[in-house]
C-alpha atoms as a PDB file:
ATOM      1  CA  UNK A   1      82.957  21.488  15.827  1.00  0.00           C
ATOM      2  CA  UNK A   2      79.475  20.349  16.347  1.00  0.00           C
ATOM      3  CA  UNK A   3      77.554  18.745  13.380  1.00  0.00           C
ATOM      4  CA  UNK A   4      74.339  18.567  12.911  1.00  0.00           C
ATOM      5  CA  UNK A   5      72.827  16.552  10.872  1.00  0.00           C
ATOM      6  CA  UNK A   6      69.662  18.064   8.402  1.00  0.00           C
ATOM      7  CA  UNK A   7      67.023  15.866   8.322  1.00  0.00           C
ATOM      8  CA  UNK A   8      65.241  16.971   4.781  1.00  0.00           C
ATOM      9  CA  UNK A   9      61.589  17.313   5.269  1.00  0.00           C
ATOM     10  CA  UNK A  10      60.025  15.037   2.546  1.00  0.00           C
ATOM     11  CA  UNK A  11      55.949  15.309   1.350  1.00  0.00           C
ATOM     12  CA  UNK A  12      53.900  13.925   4.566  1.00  0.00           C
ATOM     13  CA  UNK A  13      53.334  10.352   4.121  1.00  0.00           C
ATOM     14  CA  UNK A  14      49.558   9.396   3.363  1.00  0.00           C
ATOM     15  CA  UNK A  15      47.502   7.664   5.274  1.00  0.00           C
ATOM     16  CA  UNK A  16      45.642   4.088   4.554  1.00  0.00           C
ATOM     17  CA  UNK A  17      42.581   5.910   3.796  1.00  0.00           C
ATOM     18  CA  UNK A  18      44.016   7.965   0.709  1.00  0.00           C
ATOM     19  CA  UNK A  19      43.649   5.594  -1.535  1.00  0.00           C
ATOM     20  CA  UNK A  20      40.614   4.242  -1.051  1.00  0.00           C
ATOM     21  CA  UNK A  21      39.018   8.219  -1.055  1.00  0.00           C
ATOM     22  CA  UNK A  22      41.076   8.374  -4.276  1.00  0.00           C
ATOM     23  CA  UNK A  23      39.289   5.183  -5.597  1.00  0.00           C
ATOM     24  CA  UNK A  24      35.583   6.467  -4.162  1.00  0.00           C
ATOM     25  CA  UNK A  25      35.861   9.690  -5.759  1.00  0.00           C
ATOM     26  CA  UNK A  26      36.922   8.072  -9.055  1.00  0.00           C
ATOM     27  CA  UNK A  27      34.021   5.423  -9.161  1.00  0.00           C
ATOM     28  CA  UNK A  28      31.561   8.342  -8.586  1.00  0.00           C
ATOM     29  CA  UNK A  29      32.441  10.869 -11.127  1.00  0.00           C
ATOM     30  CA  UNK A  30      31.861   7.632 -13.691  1.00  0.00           C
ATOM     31  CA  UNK A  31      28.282   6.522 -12.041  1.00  0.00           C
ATOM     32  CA  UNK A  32      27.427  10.096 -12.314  1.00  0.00           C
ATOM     33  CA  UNK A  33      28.499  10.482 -15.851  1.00  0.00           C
ATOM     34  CA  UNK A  34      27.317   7.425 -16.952  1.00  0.00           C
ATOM     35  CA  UNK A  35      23.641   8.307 -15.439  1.00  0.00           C
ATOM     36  CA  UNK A  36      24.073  12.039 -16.990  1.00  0.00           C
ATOM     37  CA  UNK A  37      23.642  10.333 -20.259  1.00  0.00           C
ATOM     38  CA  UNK A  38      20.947   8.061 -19.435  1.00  0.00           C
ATOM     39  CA  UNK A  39      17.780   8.293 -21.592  1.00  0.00           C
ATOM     40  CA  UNK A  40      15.218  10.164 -19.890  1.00  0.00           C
ATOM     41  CA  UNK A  41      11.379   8.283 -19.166  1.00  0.00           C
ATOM     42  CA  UNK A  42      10.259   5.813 -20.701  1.00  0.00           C
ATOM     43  CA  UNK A  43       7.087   6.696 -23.142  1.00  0.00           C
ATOM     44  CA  UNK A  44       4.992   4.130 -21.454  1.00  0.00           C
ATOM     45  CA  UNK A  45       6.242   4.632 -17.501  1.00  0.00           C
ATOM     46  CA  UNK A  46       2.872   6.509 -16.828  1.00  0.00           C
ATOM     47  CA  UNK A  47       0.275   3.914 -18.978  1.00  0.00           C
ATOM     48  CA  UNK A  48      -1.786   1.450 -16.794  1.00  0.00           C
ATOM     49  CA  UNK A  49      -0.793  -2.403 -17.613  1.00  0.00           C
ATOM     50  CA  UNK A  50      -3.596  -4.429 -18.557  1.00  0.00           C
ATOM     51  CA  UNK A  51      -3.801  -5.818 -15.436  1.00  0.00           C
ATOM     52  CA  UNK A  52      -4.290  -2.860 -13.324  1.00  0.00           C
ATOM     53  CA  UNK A  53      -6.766  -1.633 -15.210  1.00  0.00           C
ATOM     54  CA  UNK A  54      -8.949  -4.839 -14.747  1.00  0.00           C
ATOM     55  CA  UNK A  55      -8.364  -3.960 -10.748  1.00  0.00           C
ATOM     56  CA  UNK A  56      -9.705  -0.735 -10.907  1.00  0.00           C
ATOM     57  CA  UNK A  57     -12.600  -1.973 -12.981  1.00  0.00           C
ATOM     58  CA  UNK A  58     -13.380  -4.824 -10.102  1.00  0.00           C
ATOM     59  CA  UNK A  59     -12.565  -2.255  -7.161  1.00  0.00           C
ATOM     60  CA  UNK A  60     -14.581   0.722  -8.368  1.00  0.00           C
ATOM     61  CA  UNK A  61     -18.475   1.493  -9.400  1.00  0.00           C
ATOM     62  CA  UNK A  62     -20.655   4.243 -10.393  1.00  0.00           C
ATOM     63  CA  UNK A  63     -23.907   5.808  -8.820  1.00  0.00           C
ATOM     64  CA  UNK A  64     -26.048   7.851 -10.050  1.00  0.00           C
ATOM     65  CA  UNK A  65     -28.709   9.878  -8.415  1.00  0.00           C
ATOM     66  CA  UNK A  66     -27.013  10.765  -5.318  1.00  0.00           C
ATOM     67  CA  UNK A  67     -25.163  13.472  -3.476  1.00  0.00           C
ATOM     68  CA  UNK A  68     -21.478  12.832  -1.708  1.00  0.00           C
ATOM     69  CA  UNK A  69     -22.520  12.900   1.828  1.00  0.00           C
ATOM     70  CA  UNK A  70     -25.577  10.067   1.210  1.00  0.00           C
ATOM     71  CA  UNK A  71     -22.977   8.252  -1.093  1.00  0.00           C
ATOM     72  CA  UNK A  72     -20.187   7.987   1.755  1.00  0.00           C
ATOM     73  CA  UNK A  73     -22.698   7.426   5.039  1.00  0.00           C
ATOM     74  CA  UNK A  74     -24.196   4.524   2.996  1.00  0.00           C
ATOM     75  CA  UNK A  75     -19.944   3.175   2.346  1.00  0.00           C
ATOM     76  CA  UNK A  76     -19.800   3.666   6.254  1.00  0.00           C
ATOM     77  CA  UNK A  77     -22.605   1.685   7.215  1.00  0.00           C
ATOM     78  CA  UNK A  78     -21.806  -1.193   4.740  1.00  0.00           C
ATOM     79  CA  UNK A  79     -18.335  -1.305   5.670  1.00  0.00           C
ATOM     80  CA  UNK A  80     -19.375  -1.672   9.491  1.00  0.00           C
ATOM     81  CA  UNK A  81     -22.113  -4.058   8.602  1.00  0.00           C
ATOM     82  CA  UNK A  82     -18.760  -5.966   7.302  1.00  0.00           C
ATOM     83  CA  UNK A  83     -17.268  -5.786  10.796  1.00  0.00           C
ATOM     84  CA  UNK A  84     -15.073  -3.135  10.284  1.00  0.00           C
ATOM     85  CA  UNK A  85     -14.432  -0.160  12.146  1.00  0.00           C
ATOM     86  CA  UNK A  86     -14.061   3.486  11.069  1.00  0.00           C
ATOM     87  CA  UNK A  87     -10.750   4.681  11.592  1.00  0.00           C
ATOM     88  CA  UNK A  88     -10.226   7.817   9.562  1.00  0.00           C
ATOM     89  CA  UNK A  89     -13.311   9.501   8.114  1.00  0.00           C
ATOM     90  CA  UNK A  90     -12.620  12.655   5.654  1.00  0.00           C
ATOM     91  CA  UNK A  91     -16.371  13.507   4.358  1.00  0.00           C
ATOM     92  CA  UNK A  92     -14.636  16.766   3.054  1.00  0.00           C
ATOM     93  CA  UNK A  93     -12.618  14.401   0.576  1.00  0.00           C
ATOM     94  CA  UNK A  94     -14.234  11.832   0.365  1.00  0.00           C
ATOM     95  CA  UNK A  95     -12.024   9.381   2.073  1.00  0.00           C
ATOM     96  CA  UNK A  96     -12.796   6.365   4.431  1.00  0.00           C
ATOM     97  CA  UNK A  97     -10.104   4.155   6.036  1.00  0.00           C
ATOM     98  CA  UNK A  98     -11.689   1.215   7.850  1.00  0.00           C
ATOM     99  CA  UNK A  99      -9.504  -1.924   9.142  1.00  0.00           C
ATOM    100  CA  UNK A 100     -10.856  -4.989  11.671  1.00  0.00           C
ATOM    101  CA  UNK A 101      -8.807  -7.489  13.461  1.00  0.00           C
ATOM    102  CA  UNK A 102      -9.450 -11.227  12.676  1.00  0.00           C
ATOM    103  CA  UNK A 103      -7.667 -14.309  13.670  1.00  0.00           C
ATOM    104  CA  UNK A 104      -5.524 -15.869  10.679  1.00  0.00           C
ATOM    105  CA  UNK A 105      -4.561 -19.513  12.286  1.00  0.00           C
ATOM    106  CA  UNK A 106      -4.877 -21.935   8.860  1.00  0.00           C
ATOM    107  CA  UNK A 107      -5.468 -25.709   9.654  1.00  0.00           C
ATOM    108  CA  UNK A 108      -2.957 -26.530   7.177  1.00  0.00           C
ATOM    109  CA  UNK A 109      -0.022 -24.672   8.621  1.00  0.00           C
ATOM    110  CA  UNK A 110      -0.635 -25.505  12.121  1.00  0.00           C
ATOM    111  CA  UNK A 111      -0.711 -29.095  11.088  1.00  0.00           C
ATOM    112  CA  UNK A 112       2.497 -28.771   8.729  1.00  0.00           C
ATOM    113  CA  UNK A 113       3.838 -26.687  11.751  1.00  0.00           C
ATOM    114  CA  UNK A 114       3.519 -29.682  14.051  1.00  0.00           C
ATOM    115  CA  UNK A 115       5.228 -32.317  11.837  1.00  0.00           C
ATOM    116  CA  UNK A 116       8.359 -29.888  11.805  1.00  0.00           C
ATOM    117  CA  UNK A 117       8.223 -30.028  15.809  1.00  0.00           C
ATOM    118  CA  UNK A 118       8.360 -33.752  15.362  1.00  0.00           C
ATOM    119  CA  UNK A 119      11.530 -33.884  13.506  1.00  0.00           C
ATOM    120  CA  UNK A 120      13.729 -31.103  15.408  1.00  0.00           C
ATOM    121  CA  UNK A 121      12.403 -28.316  13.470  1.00  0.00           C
ATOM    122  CA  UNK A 122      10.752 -24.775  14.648  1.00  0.00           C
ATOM    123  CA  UNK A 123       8.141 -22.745  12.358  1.00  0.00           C
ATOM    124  CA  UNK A 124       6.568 -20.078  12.531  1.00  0.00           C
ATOM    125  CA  UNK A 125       2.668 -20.465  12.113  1.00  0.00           C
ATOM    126  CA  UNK A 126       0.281 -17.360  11.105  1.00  0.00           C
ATOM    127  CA  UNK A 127      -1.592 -16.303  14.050  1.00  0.00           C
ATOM    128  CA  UNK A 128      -3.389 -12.466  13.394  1.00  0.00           C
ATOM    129  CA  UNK A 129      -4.292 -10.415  10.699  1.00  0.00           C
ATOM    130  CA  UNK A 130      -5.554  -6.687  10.279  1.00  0.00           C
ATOM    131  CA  UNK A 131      -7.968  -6.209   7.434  1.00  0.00           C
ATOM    132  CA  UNK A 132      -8.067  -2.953   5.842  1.00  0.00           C
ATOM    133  CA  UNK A 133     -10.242  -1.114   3.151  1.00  0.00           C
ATOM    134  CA  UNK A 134      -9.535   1.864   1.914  1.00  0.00           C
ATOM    135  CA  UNK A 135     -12.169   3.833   0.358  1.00  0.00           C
ATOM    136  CA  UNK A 136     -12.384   7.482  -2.270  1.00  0.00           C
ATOM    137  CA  UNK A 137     -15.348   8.832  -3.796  1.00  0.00           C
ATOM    138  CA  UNK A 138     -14.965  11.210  -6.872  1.00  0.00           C
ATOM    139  CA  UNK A 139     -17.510  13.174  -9.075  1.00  0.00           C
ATOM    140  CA  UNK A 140     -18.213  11.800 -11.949  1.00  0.00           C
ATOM    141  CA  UNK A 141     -17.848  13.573 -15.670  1.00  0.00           C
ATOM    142  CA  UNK A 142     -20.789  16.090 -15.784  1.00  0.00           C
ATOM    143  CA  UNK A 143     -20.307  16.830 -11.865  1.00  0.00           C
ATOM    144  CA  UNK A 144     -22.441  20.026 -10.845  1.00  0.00           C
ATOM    145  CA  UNK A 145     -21.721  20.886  -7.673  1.00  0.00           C
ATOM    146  CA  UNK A 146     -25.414  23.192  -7.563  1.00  0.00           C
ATOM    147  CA  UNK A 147     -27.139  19.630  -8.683  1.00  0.00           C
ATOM    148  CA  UNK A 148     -27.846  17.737  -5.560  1.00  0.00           C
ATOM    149  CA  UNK A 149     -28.256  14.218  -7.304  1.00  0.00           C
ATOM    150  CA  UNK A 150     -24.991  13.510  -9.070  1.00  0.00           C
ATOM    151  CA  UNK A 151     -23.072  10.777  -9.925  1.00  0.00           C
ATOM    152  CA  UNK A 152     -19.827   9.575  -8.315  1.00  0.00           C
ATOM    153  CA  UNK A 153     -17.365   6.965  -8.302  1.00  0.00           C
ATOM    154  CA  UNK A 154     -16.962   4.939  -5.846  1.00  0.00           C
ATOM    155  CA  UNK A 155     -13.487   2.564  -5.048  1.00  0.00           C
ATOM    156  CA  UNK A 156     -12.357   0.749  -2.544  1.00  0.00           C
ATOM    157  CA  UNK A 157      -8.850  -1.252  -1.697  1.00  0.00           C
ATOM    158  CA  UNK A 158      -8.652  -4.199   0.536  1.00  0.00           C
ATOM    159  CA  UNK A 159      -5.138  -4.814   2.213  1.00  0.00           C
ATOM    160  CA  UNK A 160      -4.190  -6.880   5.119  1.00  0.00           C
ATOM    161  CA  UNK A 161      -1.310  -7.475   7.207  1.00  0.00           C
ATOM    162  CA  UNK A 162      -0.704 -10.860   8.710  1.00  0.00           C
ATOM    163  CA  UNK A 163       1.499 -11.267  12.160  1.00  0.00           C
ATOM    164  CA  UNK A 164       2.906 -14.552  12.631  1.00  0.00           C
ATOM    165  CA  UNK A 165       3.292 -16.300  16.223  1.00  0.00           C
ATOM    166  CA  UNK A 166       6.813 -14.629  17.140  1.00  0.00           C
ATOM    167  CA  UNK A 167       4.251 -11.297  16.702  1.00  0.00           C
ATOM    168  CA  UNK A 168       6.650  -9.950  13.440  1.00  0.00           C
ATOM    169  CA  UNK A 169       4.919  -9.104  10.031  1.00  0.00           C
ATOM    170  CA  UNK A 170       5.060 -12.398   7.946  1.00  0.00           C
ATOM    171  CA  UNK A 171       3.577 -10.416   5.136  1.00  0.00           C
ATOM    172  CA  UNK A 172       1.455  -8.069   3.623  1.00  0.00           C
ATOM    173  CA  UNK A 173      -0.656  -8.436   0.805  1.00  0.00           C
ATOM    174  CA  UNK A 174      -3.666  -6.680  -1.384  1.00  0.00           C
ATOM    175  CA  UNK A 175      -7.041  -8.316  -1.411  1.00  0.00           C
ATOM    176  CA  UNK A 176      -8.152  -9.030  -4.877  1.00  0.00           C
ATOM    177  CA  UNK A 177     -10.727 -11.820  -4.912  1.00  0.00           C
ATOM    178  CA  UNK A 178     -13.249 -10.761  -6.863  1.00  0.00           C
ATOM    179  CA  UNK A 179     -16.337 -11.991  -4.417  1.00  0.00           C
ATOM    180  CA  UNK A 180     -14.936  -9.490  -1.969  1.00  0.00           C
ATOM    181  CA  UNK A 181     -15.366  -6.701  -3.992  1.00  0.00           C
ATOM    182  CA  UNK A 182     -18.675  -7.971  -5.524  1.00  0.00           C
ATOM    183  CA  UNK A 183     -20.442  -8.695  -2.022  1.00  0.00           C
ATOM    184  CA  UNK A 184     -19.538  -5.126  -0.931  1.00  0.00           C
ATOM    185  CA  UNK A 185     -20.594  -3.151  -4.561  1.00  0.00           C
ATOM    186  CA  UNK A 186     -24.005  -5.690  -4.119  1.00  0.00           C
ATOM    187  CA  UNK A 187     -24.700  -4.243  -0.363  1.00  0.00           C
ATOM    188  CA  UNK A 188     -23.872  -1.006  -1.192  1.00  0.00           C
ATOM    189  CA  UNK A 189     -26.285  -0.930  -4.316  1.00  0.00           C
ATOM    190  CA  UNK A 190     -28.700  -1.844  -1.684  1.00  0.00           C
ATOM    191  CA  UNK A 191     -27.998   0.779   0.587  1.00  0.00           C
ATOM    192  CA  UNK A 192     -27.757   3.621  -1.478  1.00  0.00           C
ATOM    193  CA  UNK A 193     -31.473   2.547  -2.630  1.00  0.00           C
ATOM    194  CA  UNK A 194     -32.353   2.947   0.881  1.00  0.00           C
ATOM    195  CA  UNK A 195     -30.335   6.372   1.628  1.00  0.00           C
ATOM    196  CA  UNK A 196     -31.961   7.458  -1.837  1.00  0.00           C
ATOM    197  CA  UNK A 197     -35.222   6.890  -0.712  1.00  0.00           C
ATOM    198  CA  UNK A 198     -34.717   7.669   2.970  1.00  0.00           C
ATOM    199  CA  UNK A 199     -36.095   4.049   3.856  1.00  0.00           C
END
């Protein structure tokens, strides 16, 4: 008489991963309830600190007297005056997006650079930098657009972005020295004298 023997088929044995999935899914369902009770925004996520308000004070100015078109080919010309060059030019919205190349070797690092050398050590000295300014116009309160001689805000934004000598991004960094902004509001008064009275 022949036998067999019944092997009896138990649940499938799990895999490694089951646990961990088990352990994943777990963790999740408490992050998201944990964030599903989470206040909503703060009452003072959309106020301006302090501090960026005194930007926007040194980065924009007001002129009177003059229509958009006058008001941004008098921005262009100062800004290329400056050295820069126009690269995006929206008249329609009043946007201009200038940017030059300059070299950004410092004295200091070089020198500090060179010491390192001495001893064994490598470092990685500043060697170009891209200027840009970003410029927006805006109507003023009391904007008529049938009034030819408005007013309009003008602000500008000076970024640059500094390569080092292994040509990678060693940082990038807003402009705020207030000179900068005051040399290019005290040309720009000048020149919108001129475009006012076609000089």
């Amino acid at each position: 008489m022949n036998t067999f023997k019944h092997r009896s088929q138990g649940p499938p044995v799990a895999g490694p991963w089951v646990r961990p999935l088990w352990v994943a899914l777990f963790l999740a369902a408490v992050i998201c309830s944990i964030t599903g009770c989470a206040s909503g925004v703060p009452d003072n996520a959309l106020q301006l600190s302090p501090e960026t308000l005194e930007q926007r004070k040194l980065q924009t100015r007001r002129f009177d007297g003059i229509a958009e078109p006058e008001i941004l080919s008098a921005c262009a010309a100062v800004l290329q005056d400056l050295g820069f060059n126009l690269d995006e030019s929206e008249t329609e919205l009043g946007v201009l997006v200038a940017s030059k190349k300059r070299s950004a070797r410092d004295a200091r690092q070089i020198a500090a650079a060179l010491l390192l050398e001495i001893v064994g050590w490598d470092m990685d000295t500043d060697e170009k930098q891209l200027i840009r300014a970003s410029l927006v116009t805006r109507p003023a309160d009391g904007f008529s657009p049938e009034d030819p001689d408005n007013s309009f805000y003008v602000r500008i934004t000076f970024q640059r972005v500094v390569w080092n000598s292994n040509n990678e991004v060693s940082r990038t960094e807003r402009l705020d020295e207030p000179e900068l902004y005051q040399g290019f509001f005290d040309r720009l008064s000048k020149s919108v004298f001129l475009e006012g009275h076609k000089i």
